[in-house]
PDB file of N, CA and C in Angstrom:
ATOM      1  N   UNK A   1       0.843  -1.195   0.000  1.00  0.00           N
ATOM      2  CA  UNK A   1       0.000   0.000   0.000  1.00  0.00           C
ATOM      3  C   UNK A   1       0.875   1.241   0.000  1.00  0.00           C
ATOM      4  N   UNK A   2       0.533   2.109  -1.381  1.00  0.00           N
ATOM      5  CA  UNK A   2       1.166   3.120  -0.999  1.00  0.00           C
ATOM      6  C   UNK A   2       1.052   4.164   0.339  1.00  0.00           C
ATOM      7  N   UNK A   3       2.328   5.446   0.444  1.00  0.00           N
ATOM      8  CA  UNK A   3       1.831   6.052   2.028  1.00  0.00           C
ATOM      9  C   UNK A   3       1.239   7.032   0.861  1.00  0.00           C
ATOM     10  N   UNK A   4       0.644   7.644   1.832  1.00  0.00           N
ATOM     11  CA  UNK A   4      -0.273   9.235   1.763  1.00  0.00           C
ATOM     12  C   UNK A   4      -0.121  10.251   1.890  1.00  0.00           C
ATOM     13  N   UNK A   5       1.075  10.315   2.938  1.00  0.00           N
ATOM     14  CA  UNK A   5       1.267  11.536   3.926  1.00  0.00           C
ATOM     15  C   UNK A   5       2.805  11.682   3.625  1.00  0.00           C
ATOM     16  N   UNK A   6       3.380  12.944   3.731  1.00  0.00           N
ATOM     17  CA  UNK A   6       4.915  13.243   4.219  1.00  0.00           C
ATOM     18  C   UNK A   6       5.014  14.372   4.756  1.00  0.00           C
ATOM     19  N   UNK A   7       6.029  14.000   6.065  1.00  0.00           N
ATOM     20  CA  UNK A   7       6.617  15.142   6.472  1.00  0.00           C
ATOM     21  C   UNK A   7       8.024  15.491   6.144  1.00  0.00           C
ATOM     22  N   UNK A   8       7.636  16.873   6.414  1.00  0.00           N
ATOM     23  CA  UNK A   8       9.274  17.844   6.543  1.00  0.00           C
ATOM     24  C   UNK A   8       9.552  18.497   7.812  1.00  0.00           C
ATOM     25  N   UNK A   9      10.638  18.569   7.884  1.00  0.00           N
ATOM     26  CA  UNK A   9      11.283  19.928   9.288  1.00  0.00           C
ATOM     27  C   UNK A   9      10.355  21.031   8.468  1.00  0.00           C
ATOM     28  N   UNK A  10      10.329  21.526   9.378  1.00  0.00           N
ATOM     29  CA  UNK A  10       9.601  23.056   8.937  1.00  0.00           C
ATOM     30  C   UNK A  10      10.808  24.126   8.561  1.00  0.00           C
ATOM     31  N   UNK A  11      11.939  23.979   8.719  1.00  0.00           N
ATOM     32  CA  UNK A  11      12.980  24.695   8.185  1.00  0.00           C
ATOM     33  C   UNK A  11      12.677  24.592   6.807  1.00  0.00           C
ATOM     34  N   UNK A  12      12.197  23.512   5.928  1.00  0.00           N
ATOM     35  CA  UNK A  12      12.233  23.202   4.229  1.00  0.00           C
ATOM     36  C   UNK A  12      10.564  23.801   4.032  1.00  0.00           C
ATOM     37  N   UNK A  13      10.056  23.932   5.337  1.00  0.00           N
ATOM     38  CA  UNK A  13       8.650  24.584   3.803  1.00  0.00           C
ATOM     39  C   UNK A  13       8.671  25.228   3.097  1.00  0.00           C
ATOM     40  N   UNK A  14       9.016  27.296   3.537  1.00  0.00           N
ATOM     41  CA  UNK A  14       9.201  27.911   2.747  1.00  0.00           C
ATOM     42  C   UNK A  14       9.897  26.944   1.079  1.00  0.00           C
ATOM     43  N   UNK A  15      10.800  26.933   1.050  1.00  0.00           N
ATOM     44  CA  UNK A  15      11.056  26.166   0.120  1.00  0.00           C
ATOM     45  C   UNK A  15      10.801  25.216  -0.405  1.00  0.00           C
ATOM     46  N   UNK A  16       9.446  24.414   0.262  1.00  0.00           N
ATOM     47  CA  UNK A  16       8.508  23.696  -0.633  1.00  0.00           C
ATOM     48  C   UNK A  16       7.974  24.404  -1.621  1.00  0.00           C
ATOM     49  N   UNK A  17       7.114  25.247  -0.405  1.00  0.00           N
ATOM     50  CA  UNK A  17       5.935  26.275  -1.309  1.00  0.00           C
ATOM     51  C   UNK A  17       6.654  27.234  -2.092  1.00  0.00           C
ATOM     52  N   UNK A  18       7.913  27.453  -2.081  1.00  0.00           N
ATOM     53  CA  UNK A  18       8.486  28.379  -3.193  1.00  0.00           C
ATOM     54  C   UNK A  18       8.652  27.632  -4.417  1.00  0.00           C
ATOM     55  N   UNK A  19       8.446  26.255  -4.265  1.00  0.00           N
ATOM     56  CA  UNK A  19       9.154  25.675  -5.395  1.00  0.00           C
ATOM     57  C   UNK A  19      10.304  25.535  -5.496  1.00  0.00           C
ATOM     58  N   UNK A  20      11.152  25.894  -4.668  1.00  0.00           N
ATOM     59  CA  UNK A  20      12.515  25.757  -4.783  1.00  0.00           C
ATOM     60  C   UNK A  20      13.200  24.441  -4.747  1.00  0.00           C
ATOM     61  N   UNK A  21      12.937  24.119  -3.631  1.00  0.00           N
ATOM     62  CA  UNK A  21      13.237  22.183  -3.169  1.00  0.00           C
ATOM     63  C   UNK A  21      12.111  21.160  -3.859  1.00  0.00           C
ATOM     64  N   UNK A  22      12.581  20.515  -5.312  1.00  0.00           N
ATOM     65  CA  UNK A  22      11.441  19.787  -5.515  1.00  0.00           C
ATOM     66  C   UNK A  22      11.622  18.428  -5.681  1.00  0.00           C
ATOM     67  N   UNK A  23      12.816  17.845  -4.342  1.00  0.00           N
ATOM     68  CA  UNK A  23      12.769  16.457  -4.403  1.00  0.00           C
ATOM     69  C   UNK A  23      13.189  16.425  -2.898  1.00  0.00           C
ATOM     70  N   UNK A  24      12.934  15.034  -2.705  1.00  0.00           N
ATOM     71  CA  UNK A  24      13.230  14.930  -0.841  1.00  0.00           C
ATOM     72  C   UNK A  24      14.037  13.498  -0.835  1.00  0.00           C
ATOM     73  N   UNK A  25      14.768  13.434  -0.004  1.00  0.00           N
ATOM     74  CA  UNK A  25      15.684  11.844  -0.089  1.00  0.00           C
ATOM     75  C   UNK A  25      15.466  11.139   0.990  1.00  0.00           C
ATOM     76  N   UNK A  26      14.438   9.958   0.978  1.00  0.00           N
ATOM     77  CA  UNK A  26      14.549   9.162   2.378  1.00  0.00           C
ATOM     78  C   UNK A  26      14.791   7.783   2.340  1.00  0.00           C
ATOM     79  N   UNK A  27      14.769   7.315   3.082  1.00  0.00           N
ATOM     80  CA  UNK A  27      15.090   6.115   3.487  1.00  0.00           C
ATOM     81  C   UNK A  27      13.971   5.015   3.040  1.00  0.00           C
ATOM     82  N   UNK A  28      14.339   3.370   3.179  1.00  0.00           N
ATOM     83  CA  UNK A  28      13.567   2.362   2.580  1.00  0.00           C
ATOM     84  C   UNK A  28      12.449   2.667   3.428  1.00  0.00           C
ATOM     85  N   UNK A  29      12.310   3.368   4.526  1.00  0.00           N
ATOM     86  CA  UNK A  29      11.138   3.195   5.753  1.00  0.00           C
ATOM     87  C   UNK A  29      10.155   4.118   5.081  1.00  0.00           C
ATOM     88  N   UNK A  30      10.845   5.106   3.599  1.00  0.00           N
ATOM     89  CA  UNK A  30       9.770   6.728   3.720  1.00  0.00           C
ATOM     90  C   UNK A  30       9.876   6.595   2.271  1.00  0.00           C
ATOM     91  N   UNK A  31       9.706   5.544   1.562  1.00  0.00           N
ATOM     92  CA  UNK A  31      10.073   5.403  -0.122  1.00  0.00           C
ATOM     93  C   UNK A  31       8.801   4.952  -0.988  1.00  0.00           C
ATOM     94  N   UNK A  32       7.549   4.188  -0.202  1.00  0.00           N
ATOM     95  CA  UNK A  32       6.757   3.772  -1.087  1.00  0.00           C
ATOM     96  C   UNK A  32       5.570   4.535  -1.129  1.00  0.00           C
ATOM     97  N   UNK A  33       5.974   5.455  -2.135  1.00  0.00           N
ATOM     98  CA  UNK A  33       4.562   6.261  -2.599  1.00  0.00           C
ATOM     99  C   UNK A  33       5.074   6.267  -4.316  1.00  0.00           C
ATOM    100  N   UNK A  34       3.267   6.415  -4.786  1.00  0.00           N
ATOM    101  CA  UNK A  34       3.163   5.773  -6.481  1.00  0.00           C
ATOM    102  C   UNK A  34       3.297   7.349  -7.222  1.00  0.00           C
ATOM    103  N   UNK A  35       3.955   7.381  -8.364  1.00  0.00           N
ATOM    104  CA  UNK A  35       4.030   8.336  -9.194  1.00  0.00           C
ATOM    105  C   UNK A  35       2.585   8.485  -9.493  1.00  0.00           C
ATOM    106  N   UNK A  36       2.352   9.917  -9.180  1.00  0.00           N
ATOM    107  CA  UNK A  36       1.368  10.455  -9.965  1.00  0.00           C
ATOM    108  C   UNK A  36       0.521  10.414  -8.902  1.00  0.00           C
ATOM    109  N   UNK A  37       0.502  10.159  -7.574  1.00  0.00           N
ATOM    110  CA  UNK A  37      -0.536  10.344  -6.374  1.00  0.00           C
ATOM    111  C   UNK A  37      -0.595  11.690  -5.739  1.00  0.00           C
ATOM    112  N   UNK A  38      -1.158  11.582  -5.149  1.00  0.00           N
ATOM    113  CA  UNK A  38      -0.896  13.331  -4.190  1.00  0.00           C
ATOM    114  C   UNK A  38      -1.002  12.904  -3.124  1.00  0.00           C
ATOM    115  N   UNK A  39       0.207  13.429  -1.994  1.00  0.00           N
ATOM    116  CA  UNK A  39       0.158  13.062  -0.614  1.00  0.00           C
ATOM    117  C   UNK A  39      -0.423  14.426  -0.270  1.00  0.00           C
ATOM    118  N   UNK A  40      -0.676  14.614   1.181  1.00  0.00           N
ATOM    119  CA  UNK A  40      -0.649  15.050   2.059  1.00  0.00           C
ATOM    120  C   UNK A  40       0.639  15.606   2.893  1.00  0.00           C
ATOM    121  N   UNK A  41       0.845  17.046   2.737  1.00  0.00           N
ATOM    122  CA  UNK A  41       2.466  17.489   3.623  1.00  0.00           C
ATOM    123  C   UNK A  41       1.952  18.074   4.741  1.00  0.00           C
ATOM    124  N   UNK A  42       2.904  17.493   6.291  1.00  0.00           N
ATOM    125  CA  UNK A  42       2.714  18.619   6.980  1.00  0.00           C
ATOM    126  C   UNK A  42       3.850  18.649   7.846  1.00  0.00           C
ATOM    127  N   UNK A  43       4.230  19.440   9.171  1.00  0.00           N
ATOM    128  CA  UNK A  43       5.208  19.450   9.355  1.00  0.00           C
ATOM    129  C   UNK A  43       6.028  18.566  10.126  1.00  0.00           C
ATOM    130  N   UNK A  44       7.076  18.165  10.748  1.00  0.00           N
ATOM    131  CA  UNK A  44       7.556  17.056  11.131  1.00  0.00           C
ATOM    132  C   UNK A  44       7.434  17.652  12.686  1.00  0.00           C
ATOM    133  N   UNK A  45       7.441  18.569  13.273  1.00  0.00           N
ATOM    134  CA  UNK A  45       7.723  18.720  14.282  1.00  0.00           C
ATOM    135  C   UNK A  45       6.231  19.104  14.488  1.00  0.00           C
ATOM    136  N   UNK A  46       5.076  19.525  14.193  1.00  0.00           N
ATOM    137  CA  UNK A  46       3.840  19.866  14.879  1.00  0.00           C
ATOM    138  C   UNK A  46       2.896  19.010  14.340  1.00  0.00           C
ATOM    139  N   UNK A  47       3.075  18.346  13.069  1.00  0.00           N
ATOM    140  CA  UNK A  47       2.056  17.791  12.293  1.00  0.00           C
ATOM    141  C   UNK A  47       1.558  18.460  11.812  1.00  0.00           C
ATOM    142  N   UNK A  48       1.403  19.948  11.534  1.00  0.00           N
ATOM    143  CA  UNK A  48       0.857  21.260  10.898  1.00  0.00           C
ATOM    144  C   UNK A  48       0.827  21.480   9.131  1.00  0.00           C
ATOM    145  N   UNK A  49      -0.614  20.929   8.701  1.00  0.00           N
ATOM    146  CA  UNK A  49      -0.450  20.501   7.537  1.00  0.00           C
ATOM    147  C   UNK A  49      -0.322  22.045   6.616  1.00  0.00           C
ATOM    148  N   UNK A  50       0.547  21.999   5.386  1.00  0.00           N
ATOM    149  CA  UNK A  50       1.006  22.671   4.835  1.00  0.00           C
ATOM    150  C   UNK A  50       0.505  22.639   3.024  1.00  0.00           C
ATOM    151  N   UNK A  51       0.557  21.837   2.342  1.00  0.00           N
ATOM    152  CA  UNK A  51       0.199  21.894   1.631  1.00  0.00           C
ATOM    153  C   UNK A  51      -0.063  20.285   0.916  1.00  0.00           C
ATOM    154  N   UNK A  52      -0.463  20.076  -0.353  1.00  0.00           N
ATOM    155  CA  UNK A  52      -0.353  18.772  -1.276  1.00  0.00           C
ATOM    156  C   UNK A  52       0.749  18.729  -2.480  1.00  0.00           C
ATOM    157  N   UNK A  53       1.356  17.468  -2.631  1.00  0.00           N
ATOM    158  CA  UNK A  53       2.438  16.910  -3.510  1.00  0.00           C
ATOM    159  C   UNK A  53       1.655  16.484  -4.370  1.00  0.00           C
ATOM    160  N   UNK A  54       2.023  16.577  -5.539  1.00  0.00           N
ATOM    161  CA  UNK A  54       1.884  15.051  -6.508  1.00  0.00           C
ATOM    162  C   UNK A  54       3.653  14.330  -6.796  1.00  0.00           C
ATOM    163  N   UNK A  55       3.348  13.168  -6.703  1.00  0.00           N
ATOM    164  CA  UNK A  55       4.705  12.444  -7.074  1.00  0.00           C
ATOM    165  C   UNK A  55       5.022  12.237  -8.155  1.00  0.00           C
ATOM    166  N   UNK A  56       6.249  12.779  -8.503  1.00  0.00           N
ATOM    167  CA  UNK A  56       6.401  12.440 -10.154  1.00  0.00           C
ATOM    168  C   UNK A  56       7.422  11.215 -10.096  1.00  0.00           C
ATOM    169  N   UNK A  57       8.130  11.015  -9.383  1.00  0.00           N
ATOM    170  CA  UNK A  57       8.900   9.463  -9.266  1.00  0.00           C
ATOM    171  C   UNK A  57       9.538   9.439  -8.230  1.00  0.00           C
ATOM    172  N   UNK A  58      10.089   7.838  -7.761  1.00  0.00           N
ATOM    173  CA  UNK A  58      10.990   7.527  -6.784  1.00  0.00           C
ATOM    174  C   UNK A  58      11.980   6.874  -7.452  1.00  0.00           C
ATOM    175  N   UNK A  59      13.151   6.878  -7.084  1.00  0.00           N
ATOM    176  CA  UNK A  59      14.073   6.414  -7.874  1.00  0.00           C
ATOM    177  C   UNK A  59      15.567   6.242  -6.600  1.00  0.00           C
ATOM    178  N   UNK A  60      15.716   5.072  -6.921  1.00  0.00           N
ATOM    179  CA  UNK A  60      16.785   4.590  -5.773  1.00  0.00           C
ATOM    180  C   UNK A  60      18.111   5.334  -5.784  1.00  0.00           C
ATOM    181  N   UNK A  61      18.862   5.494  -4.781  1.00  0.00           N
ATOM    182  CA  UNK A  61      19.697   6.049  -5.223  1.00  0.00           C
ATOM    183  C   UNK A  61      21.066   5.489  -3.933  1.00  0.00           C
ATOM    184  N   UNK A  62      22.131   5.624  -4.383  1.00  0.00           N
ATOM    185  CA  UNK A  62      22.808   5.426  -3.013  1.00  0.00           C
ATOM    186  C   UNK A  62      23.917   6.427  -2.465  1.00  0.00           C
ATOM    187  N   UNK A  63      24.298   6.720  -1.055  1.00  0.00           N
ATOM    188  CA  UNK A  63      24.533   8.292  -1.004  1.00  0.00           C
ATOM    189  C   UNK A  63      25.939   8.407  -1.633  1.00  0.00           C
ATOM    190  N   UNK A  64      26.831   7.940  -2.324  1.00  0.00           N
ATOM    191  CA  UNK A  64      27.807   8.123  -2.710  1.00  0.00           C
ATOM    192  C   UNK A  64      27.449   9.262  -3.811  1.00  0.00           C
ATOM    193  N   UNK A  65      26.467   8.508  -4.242  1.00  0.00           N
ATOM    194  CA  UNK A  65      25.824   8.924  -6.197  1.00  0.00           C
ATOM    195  C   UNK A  65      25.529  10.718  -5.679  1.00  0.00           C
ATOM    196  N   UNK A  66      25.121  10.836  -4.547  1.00  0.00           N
ATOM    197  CA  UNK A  66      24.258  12.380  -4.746  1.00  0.00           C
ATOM    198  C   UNK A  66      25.524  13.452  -5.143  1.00  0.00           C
ATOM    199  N   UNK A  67      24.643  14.099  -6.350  1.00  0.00           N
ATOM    200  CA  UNK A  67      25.365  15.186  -6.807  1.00  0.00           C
ATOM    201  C   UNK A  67      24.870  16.830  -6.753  1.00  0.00           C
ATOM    202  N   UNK A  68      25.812  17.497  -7.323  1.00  0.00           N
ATOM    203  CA  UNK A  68      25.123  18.349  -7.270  1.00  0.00           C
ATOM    204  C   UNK A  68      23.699  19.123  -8.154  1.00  0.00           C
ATOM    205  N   UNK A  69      23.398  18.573  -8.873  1.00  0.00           N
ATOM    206  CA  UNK A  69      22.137  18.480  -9.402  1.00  0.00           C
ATOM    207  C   UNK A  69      21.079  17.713  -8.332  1.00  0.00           C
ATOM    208  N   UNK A  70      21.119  16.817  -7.536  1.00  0.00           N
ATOM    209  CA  UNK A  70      20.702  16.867  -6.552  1.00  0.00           C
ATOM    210  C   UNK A  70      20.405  18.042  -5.295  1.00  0.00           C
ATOM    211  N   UNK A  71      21.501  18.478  -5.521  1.00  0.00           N
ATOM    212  CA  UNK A  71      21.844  19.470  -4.112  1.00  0.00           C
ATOM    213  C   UNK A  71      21.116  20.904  -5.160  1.00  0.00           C
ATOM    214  N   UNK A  72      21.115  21.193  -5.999  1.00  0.00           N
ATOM    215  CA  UNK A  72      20.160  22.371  -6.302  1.00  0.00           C
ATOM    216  C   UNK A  72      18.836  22.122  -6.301  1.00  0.00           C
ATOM    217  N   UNK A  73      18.140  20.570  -6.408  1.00  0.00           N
ATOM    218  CA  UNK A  73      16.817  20.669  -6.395  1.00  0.00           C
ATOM    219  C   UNK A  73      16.481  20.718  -4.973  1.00  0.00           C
ATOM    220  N   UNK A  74      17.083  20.456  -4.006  1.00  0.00           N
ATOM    221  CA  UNK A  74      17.052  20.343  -2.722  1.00  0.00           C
ATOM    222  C   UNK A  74      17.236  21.846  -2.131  1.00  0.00           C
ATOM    223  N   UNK A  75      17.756  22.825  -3.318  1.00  0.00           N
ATOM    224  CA  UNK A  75      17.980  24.293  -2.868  1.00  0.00           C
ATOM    225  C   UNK A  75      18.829  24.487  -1.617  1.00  0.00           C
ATOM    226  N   UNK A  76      20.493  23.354  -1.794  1.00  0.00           N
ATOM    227  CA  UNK A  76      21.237  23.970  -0.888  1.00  0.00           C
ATOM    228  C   UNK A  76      22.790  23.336  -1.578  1.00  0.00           C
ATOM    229  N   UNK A  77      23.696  23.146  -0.785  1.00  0.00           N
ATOM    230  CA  UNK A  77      25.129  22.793  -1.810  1.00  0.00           C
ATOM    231  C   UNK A  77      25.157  21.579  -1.361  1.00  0.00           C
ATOM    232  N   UNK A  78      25.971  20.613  -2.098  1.00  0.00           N
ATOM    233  CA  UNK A  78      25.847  19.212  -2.015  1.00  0.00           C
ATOM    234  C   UNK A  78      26.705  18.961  -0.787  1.00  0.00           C
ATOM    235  N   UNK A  79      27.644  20.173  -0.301  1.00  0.00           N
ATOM    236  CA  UNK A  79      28.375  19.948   1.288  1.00  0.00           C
ATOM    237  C   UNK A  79      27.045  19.564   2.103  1.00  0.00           C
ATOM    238  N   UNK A  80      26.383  20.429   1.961  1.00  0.00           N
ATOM    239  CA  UNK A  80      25.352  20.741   2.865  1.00  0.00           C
ATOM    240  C   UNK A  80      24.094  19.414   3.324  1.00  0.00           C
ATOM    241  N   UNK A  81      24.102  19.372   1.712  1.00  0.00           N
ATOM    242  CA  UNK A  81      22.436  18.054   1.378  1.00  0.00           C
ATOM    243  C   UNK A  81      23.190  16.760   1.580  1.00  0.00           C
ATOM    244  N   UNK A  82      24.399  16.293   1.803  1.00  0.00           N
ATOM    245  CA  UNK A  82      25.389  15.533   2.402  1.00  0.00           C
ATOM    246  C   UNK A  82      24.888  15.030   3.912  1.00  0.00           C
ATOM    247  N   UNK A  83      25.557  16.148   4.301  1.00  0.00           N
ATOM    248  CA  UNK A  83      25.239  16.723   5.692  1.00  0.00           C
ATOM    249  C   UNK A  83      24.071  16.706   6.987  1.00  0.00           C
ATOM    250  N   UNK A  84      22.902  17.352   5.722  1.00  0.00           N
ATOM    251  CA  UNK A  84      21.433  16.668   6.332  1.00  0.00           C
ATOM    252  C   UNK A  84      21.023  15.461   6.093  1.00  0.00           C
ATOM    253  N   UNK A  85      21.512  14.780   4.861  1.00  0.00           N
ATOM    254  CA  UNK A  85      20.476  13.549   4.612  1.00  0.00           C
ATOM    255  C   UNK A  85      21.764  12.343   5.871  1.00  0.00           C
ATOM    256  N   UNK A  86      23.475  12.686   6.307  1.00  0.00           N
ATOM    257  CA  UNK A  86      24.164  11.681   6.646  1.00  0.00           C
ATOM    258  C   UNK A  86      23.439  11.925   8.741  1.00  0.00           C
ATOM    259  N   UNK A  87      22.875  13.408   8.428  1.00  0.00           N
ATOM    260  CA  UNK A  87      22.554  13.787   9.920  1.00  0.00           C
ATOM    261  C   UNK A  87      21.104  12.767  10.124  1.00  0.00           C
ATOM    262  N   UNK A  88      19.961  13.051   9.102  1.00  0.00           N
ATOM    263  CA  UNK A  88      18.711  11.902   9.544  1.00  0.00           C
ATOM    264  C   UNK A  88      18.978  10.661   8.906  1.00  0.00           C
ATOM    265  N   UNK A  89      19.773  10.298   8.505  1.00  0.00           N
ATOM    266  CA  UNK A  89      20.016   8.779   8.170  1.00  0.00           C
ATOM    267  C   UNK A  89      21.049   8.434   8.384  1.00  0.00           C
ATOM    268  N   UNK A  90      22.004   8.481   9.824  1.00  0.00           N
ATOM    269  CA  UNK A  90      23.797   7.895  10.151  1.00  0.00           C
ATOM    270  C   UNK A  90      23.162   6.507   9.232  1.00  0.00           C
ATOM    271  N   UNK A  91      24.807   6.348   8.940  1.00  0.00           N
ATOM    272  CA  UNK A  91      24.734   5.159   8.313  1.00  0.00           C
ATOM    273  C   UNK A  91      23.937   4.272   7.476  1.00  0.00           C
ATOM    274  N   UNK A  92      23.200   5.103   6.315  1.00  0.00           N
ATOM    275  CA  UNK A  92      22.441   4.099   5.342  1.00  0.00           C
ATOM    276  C   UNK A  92      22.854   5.203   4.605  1.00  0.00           C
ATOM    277  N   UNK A  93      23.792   4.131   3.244  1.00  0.00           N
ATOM    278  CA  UNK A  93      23.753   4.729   2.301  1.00  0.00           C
ATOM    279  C   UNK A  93      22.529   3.965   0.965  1.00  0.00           C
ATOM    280  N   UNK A  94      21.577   3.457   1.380  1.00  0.00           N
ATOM    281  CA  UNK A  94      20.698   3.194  -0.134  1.00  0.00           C
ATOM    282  C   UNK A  94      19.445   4.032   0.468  1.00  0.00           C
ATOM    283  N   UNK A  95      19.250   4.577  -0.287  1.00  0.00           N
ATOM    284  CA  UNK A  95      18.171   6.056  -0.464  1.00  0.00           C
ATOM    285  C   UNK A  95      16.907   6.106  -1.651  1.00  0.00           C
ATOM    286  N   UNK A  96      16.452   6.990  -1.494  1.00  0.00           N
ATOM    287  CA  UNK A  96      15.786   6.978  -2.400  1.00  0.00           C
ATOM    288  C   UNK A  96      15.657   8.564  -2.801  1.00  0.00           C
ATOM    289  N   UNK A  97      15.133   9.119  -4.183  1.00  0.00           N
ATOM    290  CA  UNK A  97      15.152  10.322  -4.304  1.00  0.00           C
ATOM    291  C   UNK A  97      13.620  10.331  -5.165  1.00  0.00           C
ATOM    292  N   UNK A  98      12.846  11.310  -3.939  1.00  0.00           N
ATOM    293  CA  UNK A  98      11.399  11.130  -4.396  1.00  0.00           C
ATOM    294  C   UNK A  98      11.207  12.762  -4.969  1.00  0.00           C
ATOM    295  N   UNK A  99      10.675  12.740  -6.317  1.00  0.00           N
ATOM    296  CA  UNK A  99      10.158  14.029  -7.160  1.00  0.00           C
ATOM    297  C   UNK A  99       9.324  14.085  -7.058  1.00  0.00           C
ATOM    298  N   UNK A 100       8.947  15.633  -7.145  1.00  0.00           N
ATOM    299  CA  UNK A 100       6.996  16.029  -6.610  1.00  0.00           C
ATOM    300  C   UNK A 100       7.192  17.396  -6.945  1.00  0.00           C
ATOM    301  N   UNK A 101       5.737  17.423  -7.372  1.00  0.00           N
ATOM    302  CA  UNK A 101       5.293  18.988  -7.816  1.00  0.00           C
ATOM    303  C   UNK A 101       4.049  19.547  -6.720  1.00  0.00           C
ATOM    304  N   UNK A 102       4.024  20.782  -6.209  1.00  0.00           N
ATOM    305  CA  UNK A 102       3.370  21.397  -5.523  1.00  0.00           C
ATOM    306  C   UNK A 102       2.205  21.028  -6.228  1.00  0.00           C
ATOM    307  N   UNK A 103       0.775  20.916  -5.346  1.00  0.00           N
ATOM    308  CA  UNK A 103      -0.301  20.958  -6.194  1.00  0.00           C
ATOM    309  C   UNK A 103      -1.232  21.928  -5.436  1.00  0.00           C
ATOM    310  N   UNK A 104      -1.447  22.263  -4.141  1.00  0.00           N
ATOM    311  CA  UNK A 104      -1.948  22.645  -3.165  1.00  0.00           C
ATOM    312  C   UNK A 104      -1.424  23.663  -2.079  1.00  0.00           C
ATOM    313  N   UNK A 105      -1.888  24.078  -1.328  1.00  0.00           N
ATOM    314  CA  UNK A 105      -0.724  25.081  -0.466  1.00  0.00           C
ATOM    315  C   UNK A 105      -1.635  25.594   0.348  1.00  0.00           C
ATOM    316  N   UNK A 106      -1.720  26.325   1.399  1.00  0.00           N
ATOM    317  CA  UNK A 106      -2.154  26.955   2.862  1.00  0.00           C
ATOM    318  C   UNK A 106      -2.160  28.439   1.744  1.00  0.00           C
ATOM    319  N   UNK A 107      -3.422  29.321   1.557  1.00  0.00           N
ATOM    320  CA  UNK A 107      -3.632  30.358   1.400  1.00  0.00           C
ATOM    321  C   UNK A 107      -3.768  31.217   2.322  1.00  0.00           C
ATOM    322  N   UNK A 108      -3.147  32.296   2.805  1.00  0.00           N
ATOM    323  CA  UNK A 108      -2.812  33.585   3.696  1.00  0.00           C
ATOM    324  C   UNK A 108      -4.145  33.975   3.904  1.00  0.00           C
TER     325      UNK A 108
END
């Protein structure tokens, strides 16, 4: 069964909803959702829902491979997207790199 739902730190929304960050890298535990669904986003630390994804693919990846074309869709430097993905995942390097387009969003 695919999941439904994803969260983020709330440090990455703005940069959801900007469009800026339009892929997320997790682990085998946060990988099975179907291209072309729409989850549900909200935040990791309140549950504070934020907006809707559609998935455009998952695609395996392992952390050696991440480049920097990675690290710009992620809207930071590949020192950096290194850094966060080796900080929530010590030690697993097989990943996944899930693409998604904004579909939805929290109106002001």
């Amino acid at each position: 069964m695919s999941l439904t739902k994803m969260t983020f730190f709330e440090r990455f929304e703005a940069d959801i909803l900007s469009g800026k960050k339009t892929i997320t890298i997790r682990d085998e535990n946060e990988c099975d959702f179907a291209p072309g669904s729409i989850v549900e986003v909200a935040t990791y630390e309140e549950d504070r829902w934020f907006c809707q994804l559609r998935i455009l693919s998952v695609t395996p990846i392992v952390f050696d491979e991440l480049s920097e074309f990675h690290a710009s869709q992620e809207n930071m430097t590949l020192q950096e997207l290194k850094l966060v993905i080796a900080d929530i995942y010590p030690n697993i390097s097989k990943l996944f790199v899930i693409r998604y387009q904004k579909v939805t969003a929290i109106t002001g």
